[in-house]
C-alpha atoms as a PDB file:
ATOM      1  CA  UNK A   1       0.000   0.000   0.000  1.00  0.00           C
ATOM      2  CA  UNK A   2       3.068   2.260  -1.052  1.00  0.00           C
ATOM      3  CA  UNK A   3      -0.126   4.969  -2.435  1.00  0.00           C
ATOM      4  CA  UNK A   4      -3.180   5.849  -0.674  1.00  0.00           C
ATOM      5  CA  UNK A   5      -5.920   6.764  -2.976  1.00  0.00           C
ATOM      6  CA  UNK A   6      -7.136  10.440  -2.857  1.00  0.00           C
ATOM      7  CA  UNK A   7     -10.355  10.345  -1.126  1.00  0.00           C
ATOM      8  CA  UNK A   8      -8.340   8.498   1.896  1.00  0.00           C
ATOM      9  CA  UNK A   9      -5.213  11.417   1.453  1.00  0.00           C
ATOM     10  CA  UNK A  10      -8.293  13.753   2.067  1.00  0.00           C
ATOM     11  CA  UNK A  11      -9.515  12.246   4.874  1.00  0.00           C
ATOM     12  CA  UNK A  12      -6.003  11.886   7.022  1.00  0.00           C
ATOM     13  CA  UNK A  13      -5.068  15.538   6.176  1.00  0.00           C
ATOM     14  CA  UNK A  14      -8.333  16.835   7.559  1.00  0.00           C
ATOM     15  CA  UNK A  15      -7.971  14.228  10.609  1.00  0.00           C
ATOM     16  CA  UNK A  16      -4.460  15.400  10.762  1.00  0.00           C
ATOM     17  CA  UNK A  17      -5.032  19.080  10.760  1.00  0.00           C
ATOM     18  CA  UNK A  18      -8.475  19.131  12.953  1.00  0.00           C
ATOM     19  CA  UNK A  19      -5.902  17.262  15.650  1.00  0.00           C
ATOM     20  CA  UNK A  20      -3.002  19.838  15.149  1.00  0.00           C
ATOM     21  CA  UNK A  21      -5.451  23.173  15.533  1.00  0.00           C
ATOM     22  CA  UNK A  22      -5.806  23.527  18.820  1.00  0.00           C
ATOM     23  CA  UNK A  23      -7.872  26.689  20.579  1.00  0.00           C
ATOM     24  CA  UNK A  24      -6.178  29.323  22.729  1.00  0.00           C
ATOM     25  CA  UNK A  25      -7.105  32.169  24.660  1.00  0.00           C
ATOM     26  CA  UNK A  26      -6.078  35.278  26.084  1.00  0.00           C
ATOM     27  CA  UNK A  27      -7.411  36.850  29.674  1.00  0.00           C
ATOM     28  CA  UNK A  28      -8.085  40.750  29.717  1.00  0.00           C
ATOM     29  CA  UNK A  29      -8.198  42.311  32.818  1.00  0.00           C
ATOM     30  CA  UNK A  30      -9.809  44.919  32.862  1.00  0.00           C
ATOM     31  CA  UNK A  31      -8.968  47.889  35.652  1.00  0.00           C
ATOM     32  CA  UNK A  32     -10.597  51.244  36.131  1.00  0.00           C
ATOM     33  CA  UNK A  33      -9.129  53.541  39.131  1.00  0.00           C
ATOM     34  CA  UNK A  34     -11.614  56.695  39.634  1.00  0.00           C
ATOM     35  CA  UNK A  35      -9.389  59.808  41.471  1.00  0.00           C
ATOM     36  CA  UNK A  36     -10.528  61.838  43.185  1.00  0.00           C
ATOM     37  CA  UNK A  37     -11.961  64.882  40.867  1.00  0.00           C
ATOM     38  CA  UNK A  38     -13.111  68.467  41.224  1.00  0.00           C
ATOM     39  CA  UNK A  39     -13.939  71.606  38.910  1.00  0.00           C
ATOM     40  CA  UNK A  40     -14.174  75.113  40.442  1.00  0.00           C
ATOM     41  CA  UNK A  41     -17.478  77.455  39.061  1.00  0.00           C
ATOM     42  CA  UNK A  42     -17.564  80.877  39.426  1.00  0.00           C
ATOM     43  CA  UNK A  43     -21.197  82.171  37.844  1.00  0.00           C
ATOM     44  CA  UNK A  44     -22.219  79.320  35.990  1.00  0.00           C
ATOM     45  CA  UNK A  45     -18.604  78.723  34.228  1.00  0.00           C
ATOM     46  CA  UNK A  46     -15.654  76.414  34.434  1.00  0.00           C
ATOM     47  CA  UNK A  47     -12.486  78.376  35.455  1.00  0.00           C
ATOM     48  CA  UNK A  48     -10.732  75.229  36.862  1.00  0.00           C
ATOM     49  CA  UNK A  49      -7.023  76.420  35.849  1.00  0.00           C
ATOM     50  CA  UNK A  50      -8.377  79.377  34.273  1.00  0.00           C
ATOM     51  CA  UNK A  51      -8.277  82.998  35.468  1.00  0.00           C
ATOM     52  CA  UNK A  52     -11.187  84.941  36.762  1.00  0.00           C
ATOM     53  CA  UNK A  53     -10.971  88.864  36.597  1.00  0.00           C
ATOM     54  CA  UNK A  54     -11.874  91.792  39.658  1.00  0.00           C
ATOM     55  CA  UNK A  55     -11.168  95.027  39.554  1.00  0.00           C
ATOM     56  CA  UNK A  56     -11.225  97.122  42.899  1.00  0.00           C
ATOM     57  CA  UNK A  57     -12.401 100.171  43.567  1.00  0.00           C
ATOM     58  CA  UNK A  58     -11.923 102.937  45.834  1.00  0.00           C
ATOM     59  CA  UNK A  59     -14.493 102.113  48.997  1.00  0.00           C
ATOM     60  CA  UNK A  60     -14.494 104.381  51.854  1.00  0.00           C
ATOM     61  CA  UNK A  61     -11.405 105.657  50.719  1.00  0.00           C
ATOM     62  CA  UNK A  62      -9.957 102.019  50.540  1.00  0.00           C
ATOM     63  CA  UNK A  63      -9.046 100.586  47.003  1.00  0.00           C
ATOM     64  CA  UNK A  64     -11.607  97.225  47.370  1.00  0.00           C
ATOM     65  CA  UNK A  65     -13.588  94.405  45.715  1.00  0.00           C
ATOM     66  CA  UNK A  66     -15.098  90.705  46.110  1.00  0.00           C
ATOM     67  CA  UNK A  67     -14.571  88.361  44.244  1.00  0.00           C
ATOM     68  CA  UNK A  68     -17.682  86.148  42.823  1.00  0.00           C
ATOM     69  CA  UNK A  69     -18.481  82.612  44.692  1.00  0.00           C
ATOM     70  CA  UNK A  70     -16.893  79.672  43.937  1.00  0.00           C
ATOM     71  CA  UNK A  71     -18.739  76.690  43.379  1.00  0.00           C
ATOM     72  CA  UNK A  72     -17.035  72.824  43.458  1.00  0.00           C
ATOM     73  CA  UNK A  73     -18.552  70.129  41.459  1.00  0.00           C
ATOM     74  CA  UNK A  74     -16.711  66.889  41.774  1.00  0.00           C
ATOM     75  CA  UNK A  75     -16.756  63.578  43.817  1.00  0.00           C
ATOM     76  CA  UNK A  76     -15.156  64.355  46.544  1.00  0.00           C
ATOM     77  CA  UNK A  77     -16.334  64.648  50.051  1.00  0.00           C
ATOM     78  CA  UNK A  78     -15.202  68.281  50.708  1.00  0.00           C
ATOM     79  CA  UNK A  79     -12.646  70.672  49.589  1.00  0.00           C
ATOM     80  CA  UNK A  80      -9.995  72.872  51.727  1.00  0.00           C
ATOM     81  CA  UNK A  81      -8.598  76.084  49.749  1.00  0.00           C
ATOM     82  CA  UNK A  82      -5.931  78.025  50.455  1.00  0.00           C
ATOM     83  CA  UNK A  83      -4.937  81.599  49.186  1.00  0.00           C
ATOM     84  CA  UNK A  84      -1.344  82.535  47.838  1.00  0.00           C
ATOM     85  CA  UNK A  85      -0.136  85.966  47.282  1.00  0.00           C
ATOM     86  CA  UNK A  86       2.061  87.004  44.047  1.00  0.00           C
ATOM     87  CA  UNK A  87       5.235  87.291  44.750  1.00  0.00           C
ATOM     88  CA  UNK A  88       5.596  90.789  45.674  1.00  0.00           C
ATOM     89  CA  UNK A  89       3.000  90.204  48.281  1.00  0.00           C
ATOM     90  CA  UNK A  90       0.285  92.441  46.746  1.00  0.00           C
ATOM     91  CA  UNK A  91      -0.116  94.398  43.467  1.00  0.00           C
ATOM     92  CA  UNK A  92       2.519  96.607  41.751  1.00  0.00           C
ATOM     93  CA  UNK A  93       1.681  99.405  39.569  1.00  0.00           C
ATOM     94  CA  UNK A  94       3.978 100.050  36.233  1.00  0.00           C
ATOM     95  CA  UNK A  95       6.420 102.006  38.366  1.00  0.00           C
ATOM     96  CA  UNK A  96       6.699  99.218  40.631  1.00  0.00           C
ATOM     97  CA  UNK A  97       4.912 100.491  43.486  1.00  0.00           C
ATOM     98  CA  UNK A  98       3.639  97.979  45.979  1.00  0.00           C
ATOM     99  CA  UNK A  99       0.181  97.908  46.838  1.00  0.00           C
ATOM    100  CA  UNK A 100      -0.571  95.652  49.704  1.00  0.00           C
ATOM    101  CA  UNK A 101      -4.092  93.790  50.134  1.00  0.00           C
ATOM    102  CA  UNK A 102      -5.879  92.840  53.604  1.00  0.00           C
ATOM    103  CA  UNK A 103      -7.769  89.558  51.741  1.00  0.00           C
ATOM    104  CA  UNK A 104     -10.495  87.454  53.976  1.00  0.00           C
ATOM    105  CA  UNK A 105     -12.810  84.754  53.043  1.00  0.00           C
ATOM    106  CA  UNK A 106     -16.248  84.975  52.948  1.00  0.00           C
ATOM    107  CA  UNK A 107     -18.325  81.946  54.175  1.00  0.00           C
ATOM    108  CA  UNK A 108     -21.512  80.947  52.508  1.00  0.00           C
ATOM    109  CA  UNK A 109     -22.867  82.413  55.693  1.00  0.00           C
ATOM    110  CA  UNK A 110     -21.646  85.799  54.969  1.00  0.00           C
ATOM    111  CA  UNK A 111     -19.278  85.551  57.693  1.00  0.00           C
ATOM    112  CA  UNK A 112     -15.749  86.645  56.849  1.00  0.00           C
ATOM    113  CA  UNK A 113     -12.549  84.983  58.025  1.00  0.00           C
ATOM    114  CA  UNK A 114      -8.535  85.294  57.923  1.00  0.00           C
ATOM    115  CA  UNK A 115      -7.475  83.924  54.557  1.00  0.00           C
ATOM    116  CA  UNK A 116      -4.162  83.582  56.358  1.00  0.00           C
ATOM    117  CA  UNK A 117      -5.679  79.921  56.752  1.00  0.00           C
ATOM    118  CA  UNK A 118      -7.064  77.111  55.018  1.00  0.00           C
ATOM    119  CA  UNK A 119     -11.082  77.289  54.372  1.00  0.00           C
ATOM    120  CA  UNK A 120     -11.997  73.817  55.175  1.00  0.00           C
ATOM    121  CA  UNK A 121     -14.613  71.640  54.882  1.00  0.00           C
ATOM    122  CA  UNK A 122     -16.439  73.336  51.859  1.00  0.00           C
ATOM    123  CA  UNK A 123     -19.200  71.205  50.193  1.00  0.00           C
ATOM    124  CA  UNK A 124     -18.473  69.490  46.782  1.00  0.00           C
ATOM    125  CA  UNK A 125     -21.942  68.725  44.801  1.00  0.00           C
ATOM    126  CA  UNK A 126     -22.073  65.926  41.930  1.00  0.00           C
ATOM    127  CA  UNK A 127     -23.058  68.533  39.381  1.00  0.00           C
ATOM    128  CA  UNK A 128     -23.819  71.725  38.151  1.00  0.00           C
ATOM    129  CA  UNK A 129     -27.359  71.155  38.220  1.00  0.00           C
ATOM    130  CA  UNK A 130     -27.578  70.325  42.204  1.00  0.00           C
ATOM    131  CA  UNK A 131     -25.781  73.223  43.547  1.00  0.00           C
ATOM    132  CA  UNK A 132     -28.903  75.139  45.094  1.00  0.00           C
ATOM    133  CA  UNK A 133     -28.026  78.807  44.834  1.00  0.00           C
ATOM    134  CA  UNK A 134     -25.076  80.038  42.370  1.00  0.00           C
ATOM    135  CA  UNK A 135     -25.204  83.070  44.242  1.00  0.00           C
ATOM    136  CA  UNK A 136     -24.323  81.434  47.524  1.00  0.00           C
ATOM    137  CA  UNK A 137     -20.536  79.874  48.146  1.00  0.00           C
ATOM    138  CA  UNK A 138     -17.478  81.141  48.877  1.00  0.00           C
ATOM    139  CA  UNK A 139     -16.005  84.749  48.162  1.00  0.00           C
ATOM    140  CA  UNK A 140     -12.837  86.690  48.884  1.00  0.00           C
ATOM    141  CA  UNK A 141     -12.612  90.018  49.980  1.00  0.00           C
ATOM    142  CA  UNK A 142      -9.377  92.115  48.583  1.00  0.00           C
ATOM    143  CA  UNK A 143      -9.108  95.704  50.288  1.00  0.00           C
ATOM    144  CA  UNK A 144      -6.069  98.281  49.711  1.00  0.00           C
ATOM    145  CA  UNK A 145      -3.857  98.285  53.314  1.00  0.00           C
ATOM    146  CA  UNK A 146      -3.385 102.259  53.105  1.00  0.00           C
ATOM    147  CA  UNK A 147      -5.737 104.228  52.319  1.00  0.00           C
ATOM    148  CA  UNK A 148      -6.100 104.890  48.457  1.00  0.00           C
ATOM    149  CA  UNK A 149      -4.485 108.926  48.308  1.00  0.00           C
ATOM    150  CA  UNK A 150      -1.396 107.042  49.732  1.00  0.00           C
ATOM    151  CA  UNK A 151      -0.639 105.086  46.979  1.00  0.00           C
ATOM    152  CA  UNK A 152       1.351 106.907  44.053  1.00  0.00           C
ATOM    153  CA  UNK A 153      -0.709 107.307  40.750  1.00  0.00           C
ATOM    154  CA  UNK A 154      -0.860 104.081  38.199  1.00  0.00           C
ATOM    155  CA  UNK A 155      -2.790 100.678  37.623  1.00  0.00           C
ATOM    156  CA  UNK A 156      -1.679  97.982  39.756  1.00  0.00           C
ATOM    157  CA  UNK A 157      -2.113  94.759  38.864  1.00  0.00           C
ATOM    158  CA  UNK A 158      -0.706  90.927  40.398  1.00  0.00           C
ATOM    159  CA  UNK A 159      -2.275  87.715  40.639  1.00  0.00           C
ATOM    160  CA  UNK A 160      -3.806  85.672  43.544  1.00  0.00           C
ATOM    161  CA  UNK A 161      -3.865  81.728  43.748  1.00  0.00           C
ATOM    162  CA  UNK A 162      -6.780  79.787  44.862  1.00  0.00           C
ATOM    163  CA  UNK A 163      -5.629  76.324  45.490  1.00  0.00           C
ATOM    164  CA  UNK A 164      -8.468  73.754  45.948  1.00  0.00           C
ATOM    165  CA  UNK A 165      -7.446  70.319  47.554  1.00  0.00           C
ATOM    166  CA  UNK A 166     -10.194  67.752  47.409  1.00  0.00           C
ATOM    167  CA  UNK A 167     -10.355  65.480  50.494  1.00  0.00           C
ATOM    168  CA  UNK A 168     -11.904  61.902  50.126  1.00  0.00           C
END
């Protein structure tokens, strides 16, 4: 039986190759790590990272303003924030004069405290949509340290830092 005849080749090359195909499979695990997330609102808008504009004005005979709340929409439980000064420590005019600021927050309740300090504790809501008044959150309060006729003549200008840090 030196030849097979070609139905019977046929029929050990598909036994042959059915036996030598063989299944295998591959595993994907799958992993999905949710941080801890929040985006700052001031009227309605995103400025997470951005800027937000105030001019002051001359109060009293103080140089002052208040800035619009903040609103935090996120998952976390709470946010602290914490206020940095520029560099100079207040605003300098094109001359370079230095124009220090008193700053406070303002609470939701209206009540103002030492921005020296972390604000703690300040509620985070799941979105836009649940915050309850836009109006309501927290401010700060910028004021001139002199008096306004001791400052010399210019626009004065410097930026403050709002640093939000979620807790979980």
């Amino acid at each position: 039986m030196k030849y097979l005849s070609l139905p019977a080749m046929l029929i050990f090359m598909t036994i042959a190759s059915a036996q030598a195909a063989r299944s295998v499979k591959t595993t994907i695990d799958i992993v999905a790590e949710i941080n801890t997330s929040v985006r700052v609102y001031v009227e309605g808008q995103d400025v997470t990272n951005g800027v937000i504009s105030l001019r002051l004005e001359d109060k009293n005979g103080y140089m002052s303003g208040v800035t619009p709340a903040f609103q935090f929409v996120g998952n976390a439980s709470g946010v602290s924030l914490m206020l940095y000064a520029p560099s100079g420590g207040g605003l300098l005019s094109e001359n370079n004069d230095l124009m220090k600021l008193n700053n406070a927050w303002i609470r939701s309740d209206g009540q103002e405290v030492s921005s020296a300090y972390p604000l703690n504790n300040q509620p985070v809501y799941p979105t836009l949509q649940d915050i309850p008044d836009m109006q309501q959150g927290v401010k700060v309060r910028f004021s001139s340290a002199n008096r306004s006729e001791t400052y010399p003549l210019g626009s004065y200008s410097g930026s403050y830092e709002v640093i939000v840090t979620p807790s979980v």
